[in-house]
C-alpha atoms as a PDB file:
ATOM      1  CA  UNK A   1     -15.013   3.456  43.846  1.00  0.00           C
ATOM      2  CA  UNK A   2     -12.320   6.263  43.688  1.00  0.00           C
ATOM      3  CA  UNK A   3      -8.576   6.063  44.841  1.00  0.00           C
ATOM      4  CA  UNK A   4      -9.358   7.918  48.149  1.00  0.00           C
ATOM      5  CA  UNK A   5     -11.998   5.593  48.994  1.00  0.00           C
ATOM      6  CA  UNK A   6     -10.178   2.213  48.625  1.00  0.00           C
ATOM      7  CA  UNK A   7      -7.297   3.673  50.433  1.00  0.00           C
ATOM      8  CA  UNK A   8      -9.971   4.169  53.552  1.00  0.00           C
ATOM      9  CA  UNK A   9     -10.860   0.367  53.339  1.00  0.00           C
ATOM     10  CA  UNK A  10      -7.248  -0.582  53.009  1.00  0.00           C
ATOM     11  CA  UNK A  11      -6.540   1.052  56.222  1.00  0.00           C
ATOM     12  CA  UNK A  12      -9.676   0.092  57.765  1.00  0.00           C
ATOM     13  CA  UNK A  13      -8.639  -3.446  56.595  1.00  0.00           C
ATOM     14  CA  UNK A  14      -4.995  -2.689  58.411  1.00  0.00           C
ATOM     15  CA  UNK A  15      -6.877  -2.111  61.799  1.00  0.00           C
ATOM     16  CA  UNK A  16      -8.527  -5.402  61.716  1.00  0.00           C
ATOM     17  CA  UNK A  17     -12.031  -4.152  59.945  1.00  0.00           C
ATOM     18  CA  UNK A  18     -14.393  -7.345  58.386  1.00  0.00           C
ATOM     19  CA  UNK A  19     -14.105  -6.411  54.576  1.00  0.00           C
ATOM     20  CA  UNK A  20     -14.818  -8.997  51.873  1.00  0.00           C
ATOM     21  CA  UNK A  21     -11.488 -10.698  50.176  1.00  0.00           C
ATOM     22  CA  UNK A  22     -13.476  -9.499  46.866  1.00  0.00           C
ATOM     23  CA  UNK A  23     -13.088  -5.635  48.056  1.00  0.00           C
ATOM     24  CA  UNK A  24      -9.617  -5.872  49.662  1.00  0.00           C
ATOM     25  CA  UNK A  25      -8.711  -7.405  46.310  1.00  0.00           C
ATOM     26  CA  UNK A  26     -10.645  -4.754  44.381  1.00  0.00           C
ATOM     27  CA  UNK A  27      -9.296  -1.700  46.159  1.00  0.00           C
ATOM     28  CA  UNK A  28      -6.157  -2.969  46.381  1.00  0.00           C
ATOM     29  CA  UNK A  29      -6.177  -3.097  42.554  1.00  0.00           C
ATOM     30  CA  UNK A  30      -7.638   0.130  42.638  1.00  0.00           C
ATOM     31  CA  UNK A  31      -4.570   1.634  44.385  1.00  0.00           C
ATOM     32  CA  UNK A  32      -2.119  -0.420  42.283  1.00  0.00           C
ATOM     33  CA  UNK A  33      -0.665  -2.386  45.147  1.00  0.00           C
ATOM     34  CA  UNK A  34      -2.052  -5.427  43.851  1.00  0.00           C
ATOM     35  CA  UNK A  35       1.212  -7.762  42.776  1.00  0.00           C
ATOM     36  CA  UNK A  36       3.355  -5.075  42.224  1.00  0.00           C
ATOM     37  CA  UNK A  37       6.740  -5.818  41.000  1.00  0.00           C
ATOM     38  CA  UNK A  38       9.497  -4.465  43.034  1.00  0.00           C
ATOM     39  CA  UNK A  39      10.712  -1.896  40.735  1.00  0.00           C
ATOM     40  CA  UNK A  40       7.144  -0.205  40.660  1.00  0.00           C
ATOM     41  CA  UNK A  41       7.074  -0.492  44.847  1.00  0.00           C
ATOM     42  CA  UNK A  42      10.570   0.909  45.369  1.00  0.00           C
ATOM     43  CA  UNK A  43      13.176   0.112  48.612  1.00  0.00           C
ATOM     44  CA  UNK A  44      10.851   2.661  50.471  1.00  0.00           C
ATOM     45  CA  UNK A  45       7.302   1.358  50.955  1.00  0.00           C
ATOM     46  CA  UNK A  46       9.573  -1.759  53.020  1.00  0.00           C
ATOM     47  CA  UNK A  47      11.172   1.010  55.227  1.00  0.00           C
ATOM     48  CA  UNK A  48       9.708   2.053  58.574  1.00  0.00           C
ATOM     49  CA  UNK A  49       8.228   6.026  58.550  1.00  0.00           C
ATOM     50  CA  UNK A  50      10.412   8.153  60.434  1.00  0.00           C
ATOM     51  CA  UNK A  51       9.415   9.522  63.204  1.00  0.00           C
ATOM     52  CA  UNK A  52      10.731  13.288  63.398  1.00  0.00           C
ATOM     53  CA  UNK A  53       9.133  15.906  65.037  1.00  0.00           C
ATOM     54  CA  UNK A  54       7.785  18.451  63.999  1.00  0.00           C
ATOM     55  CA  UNK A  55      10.416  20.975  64.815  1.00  0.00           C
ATOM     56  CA  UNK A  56      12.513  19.391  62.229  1.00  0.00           C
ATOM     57  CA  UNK A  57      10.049  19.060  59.540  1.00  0.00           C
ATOM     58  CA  UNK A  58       8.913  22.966  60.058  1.00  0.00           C
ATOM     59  CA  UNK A  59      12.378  23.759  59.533  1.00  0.00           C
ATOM     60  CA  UNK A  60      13.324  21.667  56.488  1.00  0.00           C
ATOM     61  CA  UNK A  61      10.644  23.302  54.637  1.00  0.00           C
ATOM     62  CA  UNK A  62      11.739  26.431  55.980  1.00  0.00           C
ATOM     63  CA  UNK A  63      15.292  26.163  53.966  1.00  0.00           C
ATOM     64  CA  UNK A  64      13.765  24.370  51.136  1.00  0.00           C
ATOM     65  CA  UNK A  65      11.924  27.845  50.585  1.00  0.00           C
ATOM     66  CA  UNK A  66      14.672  29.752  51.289  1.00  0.00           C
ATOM     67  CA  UNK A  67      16.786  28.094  48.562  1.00  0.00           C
ATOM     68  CA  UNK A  68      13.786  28.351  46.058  1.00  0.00           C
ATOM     69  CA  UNK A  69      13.900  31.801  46.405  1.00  0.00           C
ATOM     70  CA  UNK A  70      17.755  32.163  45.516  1.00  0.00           C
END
């Protein structure tokens, strides 16, 4: 089983899909979520996504560009 595919079942898992405790444990293994330690998580897999839209996100990258260029 590859990364991208346990990551599927994860989130298939999240939406309330019948998968075996054996492959939730196996993928999540897979992934490396499986007892990780807070340092190796980080403060930012707790934290909500932000919801921006898209306007905002088009023009970040626009200035991040613009600086690499300078």
């Amino acid at each position: 089983m590859t990364r991208y595919e346990a990551n599927k079942i994860l989130n298939e898992v999240r939406e309330g899909a019948p998968h075996s405790e054996a492959c939730t444990l196996q993928c999540l293994h897979i992934t490396g979520d499986y007892q990780a330690h807070e340092p190796v998580r980080g403060p930012v897999l707790d934290q909500e996504a932000e919801d921006k839209d898209w306007r905002g996100r088009v023009r970040e990258r626009q200035i991040l560009v613009g600086r690499s260029k300078e």
